[in-house]
N, C-alpha and C. Protein backbone atom coordinates (compact mmCIF):
# COMPACT_ATOMS: atom_id res chain seq x y z
N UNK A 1 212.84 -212.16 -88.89
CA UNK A 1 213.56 -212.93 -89.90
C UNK A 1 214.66 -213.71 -89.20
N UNK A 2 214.94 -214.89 -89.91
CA UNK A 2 215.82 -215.99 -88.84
C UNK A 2 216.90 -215.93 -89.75
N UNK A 3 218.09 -216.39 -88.78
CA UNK A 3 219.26 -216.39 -90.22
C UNK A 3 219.09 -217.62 -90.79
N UNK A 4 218.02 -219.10 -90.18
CA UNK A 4 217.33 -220.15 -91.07
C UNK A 4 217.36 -219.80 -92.14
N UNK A 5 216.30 -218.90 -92.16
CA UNK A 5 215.29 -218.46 -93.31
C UNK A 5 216.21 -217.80 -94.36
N UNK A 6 217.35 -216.86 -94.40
CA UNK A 6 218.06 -216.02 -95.50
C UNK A 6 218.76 -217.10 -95.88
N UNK A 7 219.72 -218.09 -95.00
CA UNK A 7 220.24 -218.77 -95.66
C UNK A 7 219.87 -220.10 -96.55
N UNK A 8 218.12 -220.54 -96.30
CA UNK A 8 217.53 -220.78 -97.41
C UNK A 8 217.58 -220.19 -98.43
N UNK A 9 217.15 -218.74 -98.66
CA UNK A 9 216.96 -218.37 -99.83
C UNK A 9 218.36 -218.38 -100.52
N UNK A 10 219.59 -218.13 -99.85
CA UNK A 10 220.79 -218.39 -100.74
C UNK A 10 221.13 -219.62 -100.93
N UNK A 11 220.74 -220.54 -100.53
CA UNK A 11 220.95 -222.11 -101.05
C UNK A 11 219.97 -222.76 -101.82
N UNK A 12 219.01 -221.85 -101.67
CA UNK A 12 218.27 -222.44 -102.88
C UNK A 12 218.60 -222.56 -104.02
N UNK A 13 217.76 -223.88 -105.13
CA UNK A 13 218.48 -224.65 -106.27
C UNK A 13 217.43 -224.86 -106.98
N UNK A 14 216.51 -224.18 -107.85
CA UNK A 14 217.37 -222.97 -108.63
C UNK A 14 217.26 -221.36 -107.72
N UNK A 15 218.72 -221.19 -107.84
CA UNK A 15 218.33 -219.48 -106.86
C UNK A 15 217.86 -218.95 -107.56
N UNK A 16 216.76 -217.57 -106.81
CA UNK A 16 216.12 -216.77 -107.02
C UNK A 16 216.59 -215.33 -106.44
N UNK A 17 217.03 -214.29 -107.20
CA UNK A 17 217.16 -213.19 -106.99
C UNK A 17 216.15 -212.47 -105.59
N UNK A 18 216.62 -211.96 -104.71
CA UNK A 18 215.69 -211.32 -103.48
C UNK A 18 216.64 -210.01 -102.67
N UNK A 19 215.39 -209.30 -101.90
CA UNK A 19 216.37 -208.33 -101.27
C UNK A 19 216.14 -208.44 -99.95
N UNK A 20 217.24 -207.40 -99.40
CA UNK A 20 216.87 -207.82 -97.57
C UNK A 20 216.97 -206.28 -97.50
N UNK A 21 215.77 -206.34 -96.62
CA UNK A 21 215.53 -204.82 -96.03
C UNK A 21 215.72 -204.42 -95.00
N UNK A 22 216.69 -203.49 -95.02
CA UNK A 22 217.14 -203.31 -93.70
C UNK A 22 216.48 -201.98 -92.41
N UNK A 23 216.08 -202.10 -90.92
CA UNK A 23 215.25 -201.16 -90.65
C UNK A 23 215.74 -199.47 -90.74
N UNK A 24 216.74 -199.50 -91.64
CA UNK A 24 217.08 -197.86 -91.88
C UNK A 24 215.89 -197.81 -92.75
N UNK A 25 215.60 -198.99 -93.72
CA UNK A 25 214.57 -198.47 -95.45
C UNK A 25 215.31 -198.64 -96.33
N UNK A 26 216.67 -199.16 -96.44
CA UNK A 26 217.62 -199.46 -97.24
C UNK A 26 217.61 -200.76 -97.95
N UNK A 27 217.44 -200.87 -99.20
CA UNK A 27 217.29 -202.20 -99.68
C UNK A 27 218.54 -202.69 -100.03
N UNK A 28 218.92 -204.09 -100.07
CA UNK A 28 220.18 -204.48 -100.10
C UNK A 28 219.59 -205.97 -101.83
N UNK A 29 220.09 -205.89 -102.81
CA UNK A 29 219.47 -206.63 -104.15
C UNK A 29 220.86 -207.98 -103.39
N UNK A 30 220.10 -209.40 -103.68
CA UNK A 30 220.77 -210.16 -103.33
C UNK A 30 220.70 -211.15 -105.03
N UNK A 31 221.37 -210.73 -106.34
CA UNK A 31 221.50 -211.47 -107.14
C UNK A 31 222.18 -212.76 -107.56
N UNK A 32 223.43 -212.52 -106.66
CA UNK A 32 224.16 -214.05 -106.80
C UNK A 32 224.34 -214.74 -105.46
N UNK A 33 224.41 -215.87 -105.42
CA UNK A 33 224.60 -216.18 -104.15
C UNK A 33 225.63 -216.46 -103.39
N UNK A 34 227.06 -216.40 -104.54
CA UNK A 34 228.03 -216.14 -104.07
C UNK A 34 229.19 -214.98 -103.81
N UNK A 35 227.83 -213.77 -103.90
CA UNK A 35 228.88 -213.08 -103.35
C UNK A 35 228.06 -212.68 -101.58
N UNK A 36 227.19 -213.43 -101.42
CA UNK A 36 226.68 -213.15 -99.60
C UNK A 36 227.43 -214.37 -98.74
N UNK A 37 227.67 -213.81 -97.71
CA UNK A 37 227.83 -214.50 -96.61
C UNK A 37 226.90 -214.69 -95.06
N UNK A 38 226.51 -215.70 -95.02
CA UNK A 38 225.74 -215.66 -93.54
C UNK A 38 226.59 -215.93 -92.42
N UNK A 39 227.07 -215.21 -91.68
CA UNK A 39 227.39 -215.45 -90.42
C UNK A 39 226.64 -215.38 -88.91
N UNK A 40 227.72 -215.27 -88.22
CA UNK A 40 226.27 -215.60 -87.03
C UNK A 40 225.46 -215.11 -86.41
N UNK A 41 226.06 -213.58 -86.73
CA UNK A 41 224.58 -212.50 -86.15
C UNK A 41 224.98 -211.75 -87.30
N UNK A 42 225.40 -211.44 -88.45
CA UNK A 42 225.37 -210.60 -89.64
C UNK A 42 225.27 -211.26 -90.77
N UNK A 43 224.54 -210.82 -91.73
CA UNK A 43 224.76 -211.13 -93.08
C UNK A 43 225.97 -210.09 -94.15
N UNK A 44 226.98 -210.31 -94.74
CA UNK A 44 227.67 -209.69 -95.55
C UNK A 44 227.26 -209.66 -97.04
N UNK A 45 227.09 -208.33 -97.94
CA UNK A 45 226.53 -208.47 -99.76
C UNK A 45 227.51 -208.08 -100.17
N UNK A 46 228.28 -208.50 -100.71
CA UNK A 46 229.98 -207.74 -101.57
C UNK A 46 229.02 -207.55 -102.72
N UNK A 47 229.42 -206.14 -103.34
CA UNK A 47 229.01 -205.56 -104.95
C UNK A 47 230.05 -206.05 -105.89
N UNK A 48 229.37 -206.97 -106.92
CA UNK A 48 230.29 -207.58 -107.93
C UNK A 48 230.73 -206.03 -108.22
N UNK A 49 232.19 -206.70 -108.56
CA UNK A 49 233.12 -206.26 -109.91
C UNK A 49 233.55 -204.75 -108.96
N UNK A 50 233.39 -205.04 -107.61
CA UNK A 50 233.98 -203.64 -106.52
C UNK A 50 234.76 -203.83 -105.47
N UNK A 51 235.28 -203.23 -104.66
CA UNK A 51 235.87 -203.93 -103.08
C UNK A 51 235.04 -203.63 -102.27
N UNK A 52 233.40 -203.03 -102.13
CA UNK A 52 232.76 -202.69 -101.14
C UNK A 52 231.44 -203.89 -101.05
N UNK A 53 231.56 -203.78 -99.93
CA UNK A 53 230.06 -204.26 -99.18
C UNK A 53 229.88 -203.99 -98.44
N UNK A 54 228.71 -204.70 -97.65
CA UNK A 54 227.65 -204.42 -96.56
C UNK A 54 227.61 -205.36 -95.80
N UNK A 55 227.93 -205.01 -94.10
CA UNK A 55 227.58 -206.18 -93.32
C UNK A 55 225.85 -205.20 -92.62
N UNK A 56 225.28 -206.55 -92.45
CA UNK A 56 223.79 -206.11 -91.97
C UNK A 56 223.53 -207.14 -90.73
N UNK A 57 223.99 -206.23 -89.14
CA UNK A 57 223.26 -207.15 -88.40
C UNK A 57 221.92 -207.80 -88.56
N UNK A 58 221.60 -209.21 -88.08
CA UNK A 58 220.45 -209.59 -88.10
C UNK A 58 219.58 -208.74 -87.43
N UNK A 59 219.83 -208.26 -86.09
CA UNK A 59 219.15 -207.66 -85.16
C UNK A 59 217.95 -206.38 -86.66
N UNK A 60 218.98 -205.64 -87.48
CA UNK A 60 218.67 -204.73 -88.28
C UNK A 60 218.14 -205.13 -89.82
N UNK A 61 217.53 -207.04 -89.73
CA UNK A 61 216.91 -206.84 -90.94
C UNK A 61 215.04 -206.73 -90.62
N UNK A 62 214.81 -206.07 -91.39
CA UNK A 62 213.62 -206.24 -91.33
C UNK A 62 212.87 -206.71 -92.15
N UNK A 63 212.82 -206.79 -93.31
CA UNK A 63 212.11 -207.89 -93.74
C UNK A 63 212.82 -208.63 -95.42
N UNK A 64 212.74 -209.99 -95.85
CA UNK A 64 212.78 -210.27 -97.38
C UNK A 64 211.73 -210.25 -98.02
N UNK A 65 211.92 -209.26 -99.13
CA UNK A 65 210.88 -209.13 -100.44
C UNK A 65 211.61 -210.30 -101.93
């Protein structure tokens, strides 16, 4: 997976809800697109309406469903 490719799916118009799987088996739900961030070797998912998230090296995604 390229960080190309995720940050398509969050700029896409109309967005579409997707998850990123990470190689623990951990699914990460990507519903809005503003609460992810792509940076340059991690992706960040903040949980609406919380102070926690998730940074997910690229190295550690394994695949979008």
């Amino acid at each position: 997976m390229t960080i190309a490719s995720i940050r398509e799916l969050v700029e896409r118009e109309p967005f579409h809800p997707f998850r990123i799987r990470a190689s623990s088996g951990t699914a990460y739900e990507v519903r809005n697109p503003s609460l992810v961030v792509v940076m340059k070797s991690q992706v960040l998912i903040a949980e609406p309406k919380s102070d926690s998230y998730t940074l997910i090296p690229f190295l550690h995604v394994a695949g979008i469903e």
